[in-house]
Structure formats: C-alpha cells, structure tokens
PDB file of N, CA and C in Angstrom:
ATOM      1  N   UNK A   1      97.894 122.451  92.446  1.00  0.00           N
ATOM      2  CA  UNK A   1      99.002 122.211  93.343  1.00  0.00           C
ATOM      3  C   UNK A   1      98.533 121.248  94.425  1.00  0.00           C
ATOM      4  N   UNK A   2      99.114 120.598  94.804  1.00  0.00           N
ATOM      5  CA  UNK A   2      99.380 119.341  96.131  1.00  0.00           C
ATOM      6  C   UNK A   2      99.755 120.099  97.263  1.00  0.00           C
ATOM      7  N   UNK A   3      98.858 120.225  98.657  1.00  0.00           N
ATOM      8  CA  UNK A   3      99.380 120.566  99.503  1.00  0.00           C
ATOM      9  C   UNK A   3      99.484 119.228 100.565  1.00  0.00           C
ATOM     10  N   UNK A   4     100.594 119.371 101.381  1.00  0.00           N
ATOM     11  CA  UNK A   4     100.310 118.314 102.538  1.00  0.00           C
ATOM     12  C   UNK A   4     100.207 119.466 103.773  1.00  0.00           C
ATOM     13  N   UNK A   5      99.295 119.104 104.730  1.00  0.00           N
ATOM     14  CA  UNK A   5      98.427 119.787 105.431  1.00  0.00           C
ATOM     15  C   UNK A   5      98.471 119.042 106.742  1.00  0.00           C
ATOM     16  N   UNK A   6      99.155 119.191 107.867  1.00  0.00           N
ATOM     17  CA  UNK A   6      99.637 118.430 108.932  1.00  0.00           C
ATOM     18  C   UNK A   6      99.353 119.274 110.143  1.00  0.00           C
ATOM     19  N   UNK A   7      98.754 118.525 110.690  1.00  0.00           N
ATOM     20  CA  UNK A   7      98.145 119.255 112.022  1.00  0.00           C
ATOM     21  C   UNK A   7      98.387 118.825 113.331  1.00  0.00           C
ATOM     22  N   UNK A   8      98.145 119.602 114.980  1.00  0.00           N
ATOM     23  CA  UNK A   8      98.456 118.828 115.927  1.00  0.00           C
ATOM     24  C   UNK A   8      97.880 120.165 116.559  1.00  0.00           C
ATOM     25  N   UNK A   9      96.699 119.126 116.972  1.00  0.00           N
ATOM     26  CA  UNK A   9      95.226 119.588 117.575  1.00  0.00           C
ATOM     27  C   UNK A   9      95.225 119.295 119.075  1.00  0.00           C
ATOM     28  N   UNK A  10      94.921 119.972 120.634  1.00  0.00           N
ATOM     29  CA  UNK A  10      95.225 119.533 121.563  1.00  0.00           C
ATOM     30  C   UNK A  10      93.718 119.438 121.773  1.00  0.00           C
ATOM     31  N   UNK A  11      92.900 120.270 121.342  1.00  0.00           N
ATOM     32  CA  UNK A  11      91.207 119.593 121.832  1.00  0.00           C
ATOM     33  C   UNK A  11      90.539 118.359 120.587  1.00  0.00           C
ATOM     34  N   UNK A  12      90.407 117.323 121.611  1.00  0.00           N
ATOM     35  CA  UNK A  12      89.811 116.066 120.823  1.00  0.00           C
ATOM     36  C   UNK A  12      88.665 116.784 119.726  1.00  0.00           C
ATOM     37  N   UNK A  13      87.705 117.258 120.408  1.00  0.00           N
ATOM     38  CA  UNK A  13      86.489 117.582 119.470  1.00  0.00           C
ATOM     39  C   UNK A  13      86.824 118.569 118.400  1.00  0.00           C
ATOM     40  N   UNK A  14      87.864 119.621 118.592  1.00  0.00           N
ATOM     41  CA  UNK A  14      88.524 120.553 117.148  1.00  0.00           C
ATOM     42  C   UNK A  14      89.450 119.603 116.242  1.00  0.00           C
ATOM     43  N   UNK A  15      90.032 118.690 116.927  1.00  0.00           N
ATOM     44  CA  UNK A  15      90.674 117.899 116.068  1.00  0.00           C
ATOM     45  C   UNK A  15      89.479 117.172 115.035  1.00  0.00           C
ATOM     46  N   UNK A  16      88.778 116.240 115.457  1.00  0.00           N
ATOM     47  CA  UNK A  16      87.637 115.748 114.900  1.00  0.00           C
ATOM     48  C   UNK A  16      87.113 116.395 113.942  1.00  0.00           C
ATOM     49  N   UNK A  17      86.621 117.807 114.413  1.00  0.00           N
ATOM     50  CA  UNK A  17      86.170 118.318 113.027  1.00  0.00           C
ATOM     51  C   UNK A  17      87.267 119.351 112.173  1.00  0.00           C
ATOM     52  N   UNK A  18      88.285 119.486 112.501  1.00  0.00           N
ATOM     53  CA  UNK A  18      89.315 119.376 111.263  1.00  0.00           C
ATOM     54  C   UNK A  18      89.728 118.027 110.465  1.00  0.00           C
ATOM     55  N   UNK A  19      89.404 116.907 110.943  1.00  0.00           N
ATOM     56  CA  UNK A  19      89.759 116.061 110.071  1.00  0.00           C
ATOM     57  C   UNK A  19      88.170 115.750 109.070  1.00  0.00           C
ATOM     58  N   UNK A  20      87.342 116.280 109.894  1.00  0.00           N
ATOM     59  CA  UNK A  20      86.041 115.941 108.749  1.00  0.00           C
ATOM     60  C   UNK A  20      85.886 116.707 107.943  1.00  0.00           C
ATOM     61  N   UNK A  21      86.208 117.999 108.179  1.00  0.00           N
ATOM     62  CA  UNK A  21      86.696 119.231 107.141  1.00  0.00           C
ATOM     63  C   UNK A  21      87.558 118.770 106.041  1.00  0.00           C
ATOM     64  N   UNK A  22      88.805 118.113 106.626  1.00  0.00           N
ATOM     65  CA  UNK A  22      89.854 118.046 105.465  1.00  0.00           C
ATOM     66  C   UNK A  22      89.535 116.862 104.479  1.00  0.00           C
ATOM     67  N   UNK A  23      88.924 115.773 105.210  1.00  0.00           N
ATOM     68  CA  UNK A  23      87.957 115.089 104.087  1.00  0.00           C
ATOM     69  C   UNK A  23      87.092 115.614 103.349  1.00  0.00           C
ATOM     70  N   UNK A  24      86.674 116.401 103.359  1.00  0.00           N
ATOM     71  CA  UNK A  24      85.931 117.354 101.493  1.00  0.00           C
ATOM     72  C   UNK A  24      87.324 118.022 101.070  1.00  0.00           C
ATOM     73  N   UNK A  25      88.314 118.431 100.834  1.00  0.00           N
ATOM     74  CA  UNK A  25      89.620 118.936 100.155  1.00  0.00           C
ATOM     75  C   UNK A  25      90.438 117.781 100.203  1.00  0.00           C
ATOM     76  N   UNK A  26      90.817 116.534 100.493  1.00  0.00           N
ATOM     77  CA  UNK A  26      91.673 115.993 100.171  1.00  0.00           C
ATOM     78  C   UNK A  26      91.559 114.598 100.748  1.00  0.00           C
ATOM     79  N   UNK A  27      92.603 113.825 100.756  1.00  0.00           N
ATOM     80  CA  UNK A  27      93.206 112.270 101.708  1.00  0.00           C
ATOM     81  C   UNK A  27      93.593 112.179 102.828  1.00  0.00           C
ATOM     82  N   UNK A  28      93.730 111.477 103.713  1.00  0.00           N
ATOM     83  CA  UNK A  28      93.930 110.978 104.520  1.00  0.00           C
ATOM     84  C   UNK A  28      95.228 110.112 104.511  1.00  0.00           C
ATOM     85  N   UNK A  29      96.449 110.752 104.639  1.00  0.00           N
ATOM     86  CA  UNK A  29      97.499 109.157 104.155  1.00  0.00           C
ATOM     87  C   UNK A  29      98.586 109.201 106.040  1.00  0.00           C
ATOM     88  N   UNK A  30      97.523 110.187 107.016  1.00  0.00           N
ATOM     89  CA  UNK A  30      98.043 109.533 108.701  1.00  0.00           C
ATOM     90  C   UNK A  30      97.306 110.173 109.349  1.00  0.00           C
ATOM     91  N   UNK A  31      97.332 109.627 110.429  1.00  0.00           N
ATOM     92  CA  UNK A  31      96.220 110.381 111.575  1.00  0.00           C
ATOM     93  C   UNK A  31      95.961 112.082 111.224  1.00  0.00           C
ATOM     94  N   UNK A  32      97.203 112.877 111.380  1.00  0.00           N
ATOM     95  CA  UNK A  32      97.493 114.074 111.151  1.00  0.00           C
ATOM     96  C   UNK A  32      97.513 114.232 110.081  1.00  0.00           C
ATOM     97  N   UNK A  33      97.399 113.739 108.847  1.00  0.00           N
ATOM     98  CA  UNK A  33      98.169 114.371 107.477  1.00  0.00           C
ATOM     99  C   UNK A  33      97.535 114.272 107.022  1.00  0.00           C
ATOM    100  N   UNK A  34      97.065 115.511 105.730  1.00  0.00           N
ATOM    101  CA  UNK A  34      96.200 115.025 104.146  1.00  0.00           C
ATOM    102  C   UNK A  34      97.090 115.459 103.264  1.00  0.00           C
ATOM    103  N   UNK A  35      96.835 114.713 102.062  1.00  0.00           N
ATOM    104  CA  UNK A  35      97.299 115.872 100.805  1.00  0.00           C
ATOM    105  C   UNK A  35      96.142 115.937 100.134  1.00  0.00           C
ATOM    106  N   UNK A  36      96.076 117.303  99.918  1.00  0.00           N
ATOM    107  CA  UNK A  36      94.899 117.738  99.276  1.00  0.00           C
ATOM    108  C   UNK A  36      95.627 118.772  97.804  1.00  0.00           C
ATOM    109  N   UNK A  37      94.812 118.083  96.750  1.00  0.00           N
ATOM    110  CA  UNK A  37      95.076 118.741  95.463  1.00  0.00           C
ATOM    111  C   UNK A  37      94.139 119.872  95.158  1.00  0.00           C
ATOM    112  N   UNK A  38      94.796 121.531  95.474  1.00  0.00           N
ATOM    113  CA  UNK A  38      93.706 122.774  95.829  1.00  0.00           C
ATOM    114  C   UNK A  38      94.475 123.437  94.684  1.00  0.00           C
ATOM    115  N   UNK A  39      93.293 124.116  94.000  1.00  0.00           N
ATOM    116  CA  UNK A  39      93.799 125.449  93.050  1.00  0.00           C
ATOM    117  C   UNK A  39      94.040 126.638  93.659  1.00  0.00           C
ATOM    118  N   UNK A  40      94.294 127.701  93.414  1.00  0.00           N
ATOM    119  CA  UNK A  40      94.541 128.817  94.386  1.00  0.00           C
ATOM    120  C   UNK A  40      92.931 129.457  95.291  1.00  0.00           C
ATOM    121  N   UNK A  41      92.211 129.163  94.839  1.00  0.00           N
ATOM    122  CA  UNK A  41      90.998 129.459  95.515  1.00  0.00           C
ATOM    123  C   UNK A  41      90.681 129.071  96.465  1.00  0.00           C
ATOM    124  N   UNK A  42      90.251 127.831  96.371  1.00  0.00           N
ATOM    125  CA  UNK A  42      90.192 126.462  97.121  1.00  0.00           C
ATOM    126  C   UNK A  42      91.039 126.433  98.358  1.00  0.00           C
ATOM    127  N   UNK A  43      92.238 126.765  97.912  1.00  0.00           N
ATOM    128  CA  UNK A  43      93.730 126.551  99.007  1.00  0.00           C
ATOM    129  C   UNK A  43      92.924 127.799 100.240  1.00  0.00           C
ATOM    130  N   UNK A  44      93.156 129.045  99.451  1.00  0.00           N
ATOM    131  CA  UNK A  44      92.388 130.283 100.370  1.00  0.00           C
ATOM    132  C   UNK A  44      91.351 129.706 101.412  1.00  0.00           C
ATOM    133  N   UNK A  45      90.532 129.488 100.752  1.00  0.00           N
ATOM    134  CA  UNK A  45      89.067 128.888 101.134  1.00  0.00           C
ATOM    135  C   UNK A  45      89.727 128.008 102.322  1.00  0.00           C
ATOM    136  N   UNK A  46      90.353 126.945 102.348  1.00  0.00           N
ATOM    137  CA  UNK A  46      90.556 125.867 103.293  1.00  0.00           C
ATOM    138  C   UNK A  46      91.267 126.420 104.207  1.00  0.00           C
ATOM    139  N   UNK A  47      92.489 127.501 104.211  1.00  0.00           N
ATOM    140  CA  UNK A  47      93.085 128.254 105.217  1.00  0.00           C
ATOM    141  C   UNK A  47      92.154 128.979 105.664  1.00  0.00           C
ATOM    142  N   UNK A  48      91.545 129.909 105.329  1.00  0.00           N
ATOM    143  CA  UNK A  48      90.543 130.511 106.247  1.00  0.00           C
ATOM    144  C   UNK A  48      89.356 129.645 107.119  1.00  0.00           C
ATOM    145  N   UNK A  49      88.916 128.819 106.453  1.00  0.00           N
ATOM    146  CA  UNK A  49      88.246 127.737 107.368  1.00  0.00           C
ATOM    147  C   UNK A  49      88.899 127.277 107.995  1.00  0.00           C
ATOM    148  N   UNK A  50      90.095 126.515 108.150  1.00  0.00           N
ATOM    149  CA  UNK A  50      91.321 125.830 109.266  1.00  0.00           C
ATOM    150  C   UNK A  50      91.325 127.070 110.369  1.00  0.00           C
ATOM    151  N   UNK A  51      91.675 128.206 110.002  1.00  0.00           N
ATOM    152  CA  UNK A  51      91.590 129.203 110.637  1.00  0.00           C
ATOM    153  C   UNK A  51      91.190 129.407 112.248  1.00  0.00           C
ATOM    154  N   UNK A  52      89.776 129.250 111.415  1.00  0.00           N
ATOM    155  CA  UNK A  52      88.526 129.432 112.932  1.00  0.00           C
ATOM    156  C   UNK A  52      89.406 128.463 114.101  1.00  0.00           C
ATOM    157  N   UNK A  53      89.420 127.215 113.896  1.00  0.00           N
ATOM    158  CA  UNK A  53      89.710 126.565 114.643  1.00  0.00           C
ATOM    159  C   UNK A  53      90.909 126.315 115.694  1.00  0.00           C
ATOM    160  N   UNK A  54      92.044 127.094 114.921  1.00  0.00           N
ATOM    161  CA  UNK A  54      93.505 127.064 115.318  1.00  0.00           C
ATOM    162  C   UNK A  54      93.387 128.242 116.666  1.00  0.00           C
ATOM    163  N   UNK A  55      93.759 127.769 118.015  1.00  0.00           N
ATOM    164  CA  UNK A  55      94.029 128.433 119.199  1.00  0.00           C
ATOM    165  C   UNK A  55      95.366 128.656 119.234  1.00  0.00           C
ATOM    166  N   UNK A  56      96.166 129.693 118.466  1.00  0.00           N
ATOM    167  CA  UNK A  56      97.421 129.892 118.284  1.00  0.00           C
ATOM    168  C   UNK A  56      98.661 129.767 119.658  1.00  0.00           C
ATOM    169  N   UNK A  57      98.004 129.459 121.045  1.00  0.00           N
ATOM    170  CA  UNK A  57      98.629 129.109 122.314  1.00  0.00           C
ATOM    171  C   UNK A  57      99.157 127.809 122.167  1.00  0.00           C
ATOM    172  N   UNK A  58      98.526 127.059 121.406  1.00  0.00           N
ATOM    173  CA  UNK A  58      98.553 125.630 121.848  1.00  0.00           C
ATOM    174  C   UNK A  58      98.415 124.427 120.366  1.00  0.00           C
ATOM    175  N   UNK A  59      97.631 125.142 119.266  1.00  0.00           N
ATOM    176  CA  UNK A  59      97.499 124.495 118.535  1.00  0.00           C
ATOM    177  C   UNK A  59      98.540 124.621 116.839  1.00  0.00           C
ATOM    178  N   UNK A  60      98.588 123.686 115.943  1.00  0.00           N
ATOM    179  CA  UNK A  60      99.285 124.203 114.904  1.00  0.00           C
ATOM    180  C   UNK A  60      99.114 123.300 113.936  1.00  0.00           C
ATOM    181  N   UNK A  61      98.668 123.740 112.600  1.00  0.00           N
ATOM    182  CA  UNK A  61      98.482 123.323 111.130  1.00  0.00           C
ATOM    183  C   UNK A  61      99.688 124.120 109.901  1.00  0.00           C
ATOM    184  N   UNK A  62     100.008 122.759 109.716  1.00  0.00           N
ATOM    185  CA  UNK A  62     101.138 123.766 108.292  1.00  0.00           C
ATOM    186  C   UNK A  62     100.684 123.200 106.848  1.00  0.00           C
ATOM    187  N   UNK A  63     100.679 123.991 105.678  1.00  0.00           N
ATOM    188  CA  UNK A  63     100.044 123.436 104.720  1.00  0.00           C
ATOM    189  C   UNK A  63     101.622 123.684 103.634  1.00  0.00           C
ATOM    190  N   UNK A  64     101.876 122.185 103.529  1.00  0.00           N
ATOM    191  CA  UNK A  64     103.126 122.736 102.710  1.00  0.00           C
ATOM    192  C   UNK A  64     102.760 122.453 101.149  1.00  0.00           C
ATOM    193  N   UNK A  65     103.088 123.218  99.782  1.00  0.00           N
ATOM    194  CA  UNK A  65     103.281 122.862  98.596  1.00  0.00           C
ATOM    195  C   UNK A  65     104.095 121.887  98.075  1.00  0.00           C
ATOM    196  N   UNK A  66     103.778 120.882  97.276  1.00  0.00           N
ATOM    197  CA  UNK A  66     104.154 120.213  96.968  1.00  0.00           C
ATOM    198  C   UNK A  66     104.587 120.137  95.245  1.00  0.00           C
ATOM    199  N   UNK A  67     105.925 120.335  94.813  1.00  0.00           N
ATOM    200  CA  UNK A  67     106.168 119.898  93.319  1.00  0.00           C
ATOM    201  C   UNK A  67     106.222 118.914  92.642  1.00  0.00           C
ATOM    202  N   UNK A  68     105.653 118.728  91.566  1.00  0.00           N
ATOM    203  CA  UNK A  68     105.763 117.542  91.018  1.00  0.00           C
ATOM    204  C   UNK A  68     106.878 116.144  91.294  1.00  0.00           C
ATOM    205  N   UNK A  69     107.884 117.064  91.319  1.00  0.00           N
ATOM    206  CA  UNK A  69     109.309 116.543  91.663  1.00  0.00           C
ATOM    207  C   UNK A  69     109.251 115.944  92.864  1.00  0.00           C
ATOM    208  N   UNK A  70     108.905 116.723  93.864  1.00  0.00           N
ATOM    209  CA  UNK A  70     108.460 116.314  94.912  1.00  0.00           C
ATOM    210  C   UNK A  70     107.908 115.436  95.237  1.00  0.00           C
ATOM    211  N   UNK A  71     106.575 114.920  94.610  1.00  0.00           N
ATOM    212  CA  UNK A  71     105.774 114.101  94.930  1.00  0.00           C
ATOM    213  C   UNK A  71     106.169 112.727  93.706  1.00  0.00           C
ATOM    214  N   UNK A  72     107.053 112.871  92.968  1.00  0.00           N
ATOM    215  CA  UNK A  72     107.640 111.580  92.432  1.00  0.00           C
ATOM    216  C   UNK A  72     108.900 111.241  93.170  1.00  0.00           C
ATOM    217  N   UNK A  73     109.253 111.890  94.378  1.00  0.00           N
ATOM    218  CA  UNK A  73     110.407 111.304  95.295  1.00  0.00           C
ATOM    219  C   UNK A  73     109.390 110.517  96.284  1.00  0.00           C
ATOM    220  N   UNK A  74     108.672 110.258  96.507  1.00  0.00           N
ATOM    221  CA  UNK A  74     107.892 109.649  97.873  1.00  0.00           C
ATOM    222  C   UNK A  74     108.513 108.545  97.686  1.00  0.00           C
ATOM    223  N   UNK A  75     108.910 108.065  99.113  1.00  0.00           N
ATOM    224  CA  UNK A  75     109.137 106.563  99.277  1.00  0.00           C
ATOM    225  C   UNK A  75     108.235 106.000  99.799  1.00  0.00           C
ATOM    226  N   UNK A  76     107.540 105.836 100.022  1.00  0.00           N
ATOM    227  CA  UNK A  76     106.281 105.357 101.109  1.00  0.00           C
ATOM    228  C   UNK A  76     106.580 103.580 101.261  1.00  0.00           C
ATOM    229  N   UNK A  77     106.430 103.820 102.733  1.00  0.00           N
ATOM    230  CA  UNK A  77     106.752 102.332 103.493  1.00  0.00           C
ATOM    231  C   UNK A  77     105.380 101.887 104.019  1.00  0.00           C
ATOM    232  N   UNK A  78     105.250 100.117 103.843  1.00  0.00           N
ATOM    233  CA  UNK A  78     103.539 100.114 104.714  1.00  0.00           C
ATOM    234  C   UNK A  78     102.494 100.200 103.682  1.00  0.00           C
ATOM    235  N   UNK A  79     101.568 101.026 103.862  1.00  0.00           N
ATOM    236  CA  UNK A  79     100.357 101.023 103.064  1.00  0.00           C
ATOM    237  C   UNK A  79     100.147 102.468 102.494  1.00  0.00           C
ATOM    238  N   UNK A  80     101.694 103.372 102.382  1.00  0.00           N
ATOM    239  CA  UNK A  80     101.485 105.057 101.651  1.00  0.00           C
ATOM    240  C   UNK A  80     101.222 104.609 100.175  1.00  0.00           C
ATOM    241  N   UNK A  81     100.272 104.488  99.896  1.00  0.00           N
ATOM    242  CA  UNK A  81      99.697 104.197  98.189  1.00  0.00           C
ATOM    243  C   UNK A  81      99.378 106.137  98.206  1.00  0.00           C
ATOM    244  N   UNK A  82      99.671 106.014  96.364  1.00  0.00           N
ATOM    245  CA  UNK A  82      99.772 107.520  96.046  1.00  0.00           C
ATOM    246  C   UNK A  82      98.182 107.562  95.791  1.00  0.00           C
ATOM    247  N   UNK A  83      97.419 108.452  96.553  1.00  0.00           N
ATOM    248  CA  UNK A  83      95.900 109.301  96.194  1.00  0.00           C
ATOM    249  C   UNK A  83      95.558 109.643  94.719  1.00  0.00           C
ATOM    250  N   UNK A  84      96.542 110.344  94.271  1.00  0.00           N
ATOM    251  CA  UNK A  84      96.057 111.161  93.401  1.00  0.00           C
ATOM    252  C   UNK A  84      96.934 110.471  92.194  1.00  0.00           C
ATOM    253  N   UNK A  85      97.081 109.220  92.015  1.00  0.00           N
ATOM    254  CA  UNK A  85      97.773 108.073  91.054  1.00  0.00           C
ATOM    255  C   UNK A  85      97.371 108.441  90.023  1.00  0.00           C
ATOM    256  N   UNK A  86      95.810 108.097  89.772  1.00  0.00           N
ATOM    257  CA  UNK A  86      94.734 108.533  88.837  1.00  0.00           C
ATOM    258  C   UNK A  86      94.104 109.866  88.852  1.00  0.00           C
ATOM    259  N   UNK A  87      93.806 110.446  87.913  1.00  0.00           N
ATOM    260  CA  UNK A  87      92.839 111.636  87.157  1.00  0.00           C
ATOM    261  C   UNK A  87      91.626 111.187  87.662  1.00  0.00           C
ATOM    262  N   UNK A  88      91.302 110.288  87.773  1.00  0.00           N
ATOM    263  CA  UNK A  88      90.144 110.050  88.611  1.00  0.00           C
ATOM    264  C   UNK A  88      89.565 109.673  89.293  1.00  0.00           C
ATOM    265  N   UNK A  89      88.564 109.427  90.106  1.00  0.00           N
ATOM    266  CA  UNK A  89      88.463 108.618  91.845  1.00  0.00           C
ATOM    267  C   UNK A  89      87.114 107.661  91.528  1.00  0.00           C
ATOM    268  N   UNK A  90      87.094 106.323  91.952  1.00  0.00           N
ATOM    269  CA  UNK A  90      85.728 105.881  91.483  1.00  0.00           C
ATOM    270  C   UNK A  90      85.308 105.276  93.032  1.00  0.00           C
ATOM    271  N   UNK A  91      84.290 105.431  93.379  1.00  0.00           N
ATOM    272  CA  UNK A  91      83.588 105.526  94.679  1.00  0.00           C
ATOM    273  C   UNK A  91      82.331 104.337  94.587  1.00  0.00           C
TER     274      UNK A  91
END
C-alpha cells in the first residue's frame, strides 16, 4: 500500500529528523509530504517511530492510504513526477 504521510512540525530540529526518518520509508514529492510504499509491518514500524516525536499540543502527522485508483488520478503540476513509476529504483 502507498501511504502519503504529511506533516507540520513546529520545532525546526524534530522536523529535520522526521524528514531524515521518512527518507529510509519513502519520497519526498514537498517540503511536508512523502509517499511511502509500506506493507503492513513497515507502516506499524514507521507510526510508532513518527510517534516519539509528535508533541500532540502543537504538532501533527497524518498518514493517508492510498488506492490504486487513487494514485492513477494524480494530476501533478510543476515537477510531481510519479516515485514509484517503476518496480525499480536505480541509484
């Protein structure tokens, strides 16, 4: 499953390392946003790590599912190129 995972962090340095976190699970496609392609484990795993960090006064991360359907409606304007186009990533 595809989650998009959107955050809004009020301490600079927790923000920072939620976004270096969410770079090992997924992309980067805006300041705030990844989509990350997680199996049900994985997904667990990344909510409980997001976890630690979230100061529920002030801070907030939503991880929404994404359906296939879903993710063949994107319009993307600018430079939203689809991540996960390919089965595979070459580095």
């Amino acid at each position: 499953m595809i989650y998009l995972v959107v955050y809004d962090i009020v301490d600079d340095r927790k923000r920072a390392k939620i976004a270096g976190l969410l770079k090992d699970y997924g992309f980067r496609v805006q300041k705030s946003v990844y989509e990350c392609r997680l199996e049900a484990g994985r997904f667990r795993e990344l909510r409980e790590r997001l976890g630690k960090f979230v100061d529920c006064r002030e801070d907030s991360i939503i991880m929404y599912p994404l359906c296939a359907d879903c993710r063949r409606g994107r319009r993307p304007l600018g430079i939203g190129h689809d991540p996960f186009e390919h089965d595979y990533l070459v580095l």
